[in-house]
N, C-alpha and C. Protein backbone atom coordinates (compact mmCIF):
# COMPACT_ATOMS: atom_id res chain seq x y z
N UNK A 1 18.05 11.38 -42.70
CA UNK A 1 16.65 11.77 -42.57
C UNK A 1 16.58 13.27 -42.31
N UNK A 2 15.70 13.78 -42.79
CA UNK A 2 15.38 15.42 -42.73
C UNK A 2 14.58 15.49 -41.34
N UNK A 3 15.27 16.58 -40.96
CA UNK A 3 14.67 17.32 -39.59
C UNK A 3 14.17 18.83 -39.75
N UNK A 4 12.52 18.38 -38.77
CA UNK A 4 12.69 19.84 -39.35
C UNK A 4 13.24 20.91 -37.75
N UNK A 5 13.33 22.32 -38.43
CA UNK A 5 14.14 22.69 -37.44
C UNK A 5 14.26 24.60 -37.68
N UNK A 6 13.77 25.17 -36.20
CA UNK A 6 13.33 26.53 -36.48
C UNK A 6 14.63 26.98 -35.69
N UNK A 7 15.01 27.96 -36.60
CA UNK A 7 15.93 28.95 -35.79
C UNK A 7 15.53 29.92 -35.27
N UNK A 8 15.90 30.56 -34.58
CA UNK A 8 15.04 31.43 -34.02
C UNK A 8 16.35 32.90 -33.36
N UNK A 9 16.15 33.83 -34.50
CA UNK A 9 16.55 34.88 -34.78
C UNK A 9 16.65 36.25 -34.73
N UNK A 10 17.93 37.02 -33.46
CA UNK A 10 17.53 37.92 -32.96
C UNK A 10 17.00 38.84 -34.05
N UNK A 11 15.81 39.76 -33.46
CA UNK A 11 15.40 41.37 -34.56
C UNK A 11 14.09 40.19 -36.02
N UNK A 12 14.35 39.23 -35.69
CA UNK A 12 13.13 38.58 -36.65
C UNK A 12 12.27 37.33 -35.91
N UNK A 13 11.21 36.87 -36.86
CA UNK A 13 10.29 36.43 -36.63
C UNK A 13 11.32 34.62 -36.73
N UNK A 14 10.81 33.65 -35.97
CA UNK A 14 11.63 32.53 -36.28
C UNK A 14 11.39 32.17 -38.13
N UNK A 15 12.36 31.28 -38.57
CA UNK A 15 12.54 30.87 -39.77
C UNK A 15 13.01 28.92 -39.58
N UNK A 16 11.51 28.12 -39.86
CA UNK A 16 11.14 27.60 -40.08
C UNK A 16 11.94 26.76 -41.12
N UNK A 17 12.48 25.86 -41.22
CA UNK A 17 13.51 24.69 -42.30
C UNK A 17 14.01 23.52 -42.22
N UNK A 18 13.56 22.83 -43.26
CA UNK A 18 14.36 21.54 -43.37
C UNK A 18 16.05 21.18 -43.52
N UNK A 19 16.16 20.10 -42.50
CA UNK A 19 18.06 19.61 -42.67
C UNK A 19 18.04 18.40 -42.55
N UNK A 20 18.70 18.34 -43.50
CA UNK A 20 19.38 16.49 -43.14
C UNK A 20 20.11 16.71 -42.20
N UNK A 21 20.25 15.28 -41.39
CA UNK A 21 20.93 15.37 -39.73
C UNK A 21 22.79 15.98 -40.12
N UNK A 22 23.06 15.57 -41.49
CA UNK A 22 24.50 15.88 -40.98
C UNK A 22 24.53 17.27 -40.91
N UNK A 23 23.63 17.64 -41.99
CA UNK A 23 23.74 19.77 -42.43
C UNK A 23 23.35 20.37 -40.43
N UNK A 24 22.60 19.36 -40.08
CA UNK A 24 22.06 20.42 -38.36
C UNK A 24 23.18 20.08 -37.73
N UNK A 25 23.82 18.98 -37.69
CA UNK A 25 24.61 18.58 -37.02
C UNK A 25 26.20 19.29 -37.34
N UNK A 26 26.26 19.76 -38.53
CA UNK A 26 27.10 20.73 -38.62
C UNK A 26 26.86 22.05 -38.49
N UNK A 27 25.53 22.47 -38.55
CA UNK A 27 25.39 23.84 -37.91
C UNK A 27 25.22 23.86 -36.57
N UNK A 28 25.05 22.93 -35.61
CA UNK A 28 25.72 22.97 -34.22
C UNK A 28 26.52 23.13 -34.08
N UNK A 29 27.32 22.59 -35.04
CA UNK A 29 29.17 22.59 -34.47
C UNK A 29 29.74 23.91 -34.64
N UNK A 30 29.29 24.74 -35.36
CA UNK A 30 29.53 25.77 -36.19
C UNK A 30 28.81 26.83 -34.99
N UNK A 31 27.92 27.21 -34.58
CA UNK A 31 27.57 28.08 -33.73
C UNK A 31 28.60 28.53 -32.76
N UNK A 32 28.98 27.94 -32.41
CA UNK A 32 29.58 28.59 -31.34
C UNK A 32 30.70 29.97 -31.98
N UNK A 33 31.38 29.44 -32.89
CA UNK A 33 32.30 30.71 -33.70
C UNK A 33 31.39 31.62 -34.07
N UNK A 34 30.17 31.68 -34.20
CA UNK A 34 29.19 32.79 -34.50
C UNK A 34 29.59 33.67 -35.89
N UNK A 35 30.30 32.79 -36.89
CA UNK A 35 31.10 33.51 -37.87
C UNK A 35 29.47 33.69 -38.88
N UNK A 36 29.57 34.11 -40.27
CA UNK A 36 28.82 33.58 -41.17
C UNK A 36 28.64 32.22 -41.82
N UNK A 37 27.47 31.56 -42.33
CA UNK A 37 27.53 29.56 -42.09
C UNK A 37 26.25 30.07 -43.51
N UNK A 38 26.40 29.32 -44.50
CA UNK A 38 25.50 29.15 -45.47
C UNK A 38 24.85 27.61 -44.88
N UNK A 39 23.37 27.76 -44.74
CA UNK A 39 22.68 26.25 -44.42
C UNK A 39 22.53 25.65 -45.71
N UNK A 40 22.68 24.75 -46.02
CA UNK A 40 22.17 24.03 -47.13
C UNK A 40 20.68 23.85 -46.90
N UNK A 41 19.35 23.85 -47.31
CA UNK A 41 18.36 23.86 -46.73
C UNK A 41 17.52 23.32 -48.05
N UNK A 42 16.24 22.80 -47.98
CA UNK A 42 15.73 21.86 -49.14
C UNK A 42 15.98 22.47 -49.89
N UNK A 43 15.42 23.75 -50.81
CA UNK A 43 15.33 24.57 -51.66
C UNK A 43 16.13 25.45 -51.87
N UNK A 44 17.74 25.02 -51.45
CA UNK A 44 18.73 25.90 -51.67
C UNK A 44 19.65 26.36 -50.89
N UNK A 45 20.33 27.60 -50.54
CA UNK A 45 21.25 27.43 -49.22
C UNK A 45 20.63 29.21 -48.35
N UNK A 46 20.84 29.01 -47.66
CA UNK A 46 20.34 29.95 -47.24
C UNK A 46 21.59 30.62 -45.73
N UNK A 47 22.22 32.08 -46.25
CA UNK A 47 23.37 32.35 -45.53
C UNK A 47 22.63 33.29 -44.02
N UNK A 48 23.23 32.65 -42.82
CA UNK A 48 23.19 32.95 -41.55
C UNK A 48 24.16 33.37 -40.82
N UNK A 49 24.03 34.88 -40.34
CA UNK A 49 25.18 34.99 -38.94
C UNK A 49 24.18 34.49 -37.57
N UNK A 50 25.35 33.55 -37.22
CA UNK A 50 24.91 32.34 -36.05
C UNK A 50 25.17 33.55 -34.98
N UNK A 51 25.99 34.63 -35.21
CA UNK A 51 25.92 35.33 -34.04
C UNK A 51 24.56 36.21 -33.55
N UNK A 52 23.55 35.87 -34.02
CA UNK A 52 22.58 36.13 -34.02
C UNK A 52 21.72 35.34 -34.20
N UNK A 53 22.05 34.06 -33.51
CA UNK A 53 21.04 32.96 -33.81
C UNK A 53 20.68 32.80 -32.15
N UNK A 54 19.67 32.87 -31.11
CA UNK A 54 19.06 32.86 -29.91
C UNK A 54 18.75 31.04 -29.48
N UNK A 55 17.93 30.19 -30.63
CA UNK A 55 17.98 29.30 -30.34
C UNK A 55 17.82 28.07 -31.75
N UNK A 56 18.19 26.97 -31.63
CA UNK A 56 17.57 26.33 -32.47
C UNK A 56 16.75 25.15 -32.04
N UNK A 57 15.69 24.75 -32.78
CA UNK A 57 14.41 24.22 -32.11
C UNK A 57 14.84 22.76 -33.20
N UNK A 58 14.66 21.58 -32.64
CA UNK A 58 14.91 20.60 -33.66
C UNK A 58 13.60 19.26 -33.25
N UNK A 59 13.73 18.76 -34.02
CA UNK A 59 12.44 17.34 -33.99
C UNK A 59 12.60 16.71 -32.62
N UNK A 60 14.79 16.55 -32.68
CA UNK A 60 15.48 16.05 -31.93
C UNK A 60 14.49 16.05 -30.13
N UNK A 61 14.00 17.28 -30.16
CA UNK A 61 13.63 17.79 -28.66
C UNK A 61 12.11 17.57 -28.37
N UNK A 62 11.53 16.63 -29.13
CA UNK A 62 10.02 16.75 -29.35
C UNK A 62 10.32 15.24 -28.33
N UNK A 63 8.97 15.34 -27.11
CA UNK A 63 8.71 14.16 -26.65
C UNK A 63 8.14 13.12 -27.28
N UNK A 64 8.07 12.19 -27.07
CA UNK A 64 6.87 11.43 -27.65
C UNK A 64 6.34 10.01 -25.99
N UNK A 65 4.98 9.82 -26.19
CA UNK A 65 4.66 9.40 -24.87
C UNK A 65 3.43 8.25 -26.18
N UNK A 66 3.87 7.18 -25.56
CA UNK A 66 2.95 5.69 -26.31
C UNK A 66 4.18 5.01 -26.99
N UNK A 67 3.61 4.80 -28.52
CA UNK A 67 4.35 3.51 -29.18
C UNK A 67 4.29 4.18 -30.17
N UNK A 68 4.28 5.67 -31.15
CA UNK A 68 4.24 6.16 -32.05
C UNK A 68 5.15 6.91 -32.21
């Protein structure tokens, strides 16, 4: 299932994108080396230095309060 999921990027404005859980779940794993990481992202891949990545924001962290 696609998540969506903002990175949020020193010197820029956040950047807003879709991942399937394994592509986020491998760019977690991948942060910490802070090397260069191409995301696979809906519309293509899109290349990131993680050493300059501040936070990433995922669906994962969204509350939800009822039955929805």
């Amino acid at each position: 299932m696609a998540q969506r999921v903002t990175l949020g990027l020193q010197f820029t404005a956040p950047v807003p994108v879709k991942l399937e859980d394994s592509e986020l779940d491998a760019l977690l794993e991948a942060l910490p080396q802070g090397d260069w990481y191409d995301v696979k992202v809906e519309d293509g891949t899109m290349r990131v230095n993680l050493s300059q990545v501040i936070y990433v924001k995922t669906d994962r962290d969204e509350q939800r309060i009822g039955f929805g």
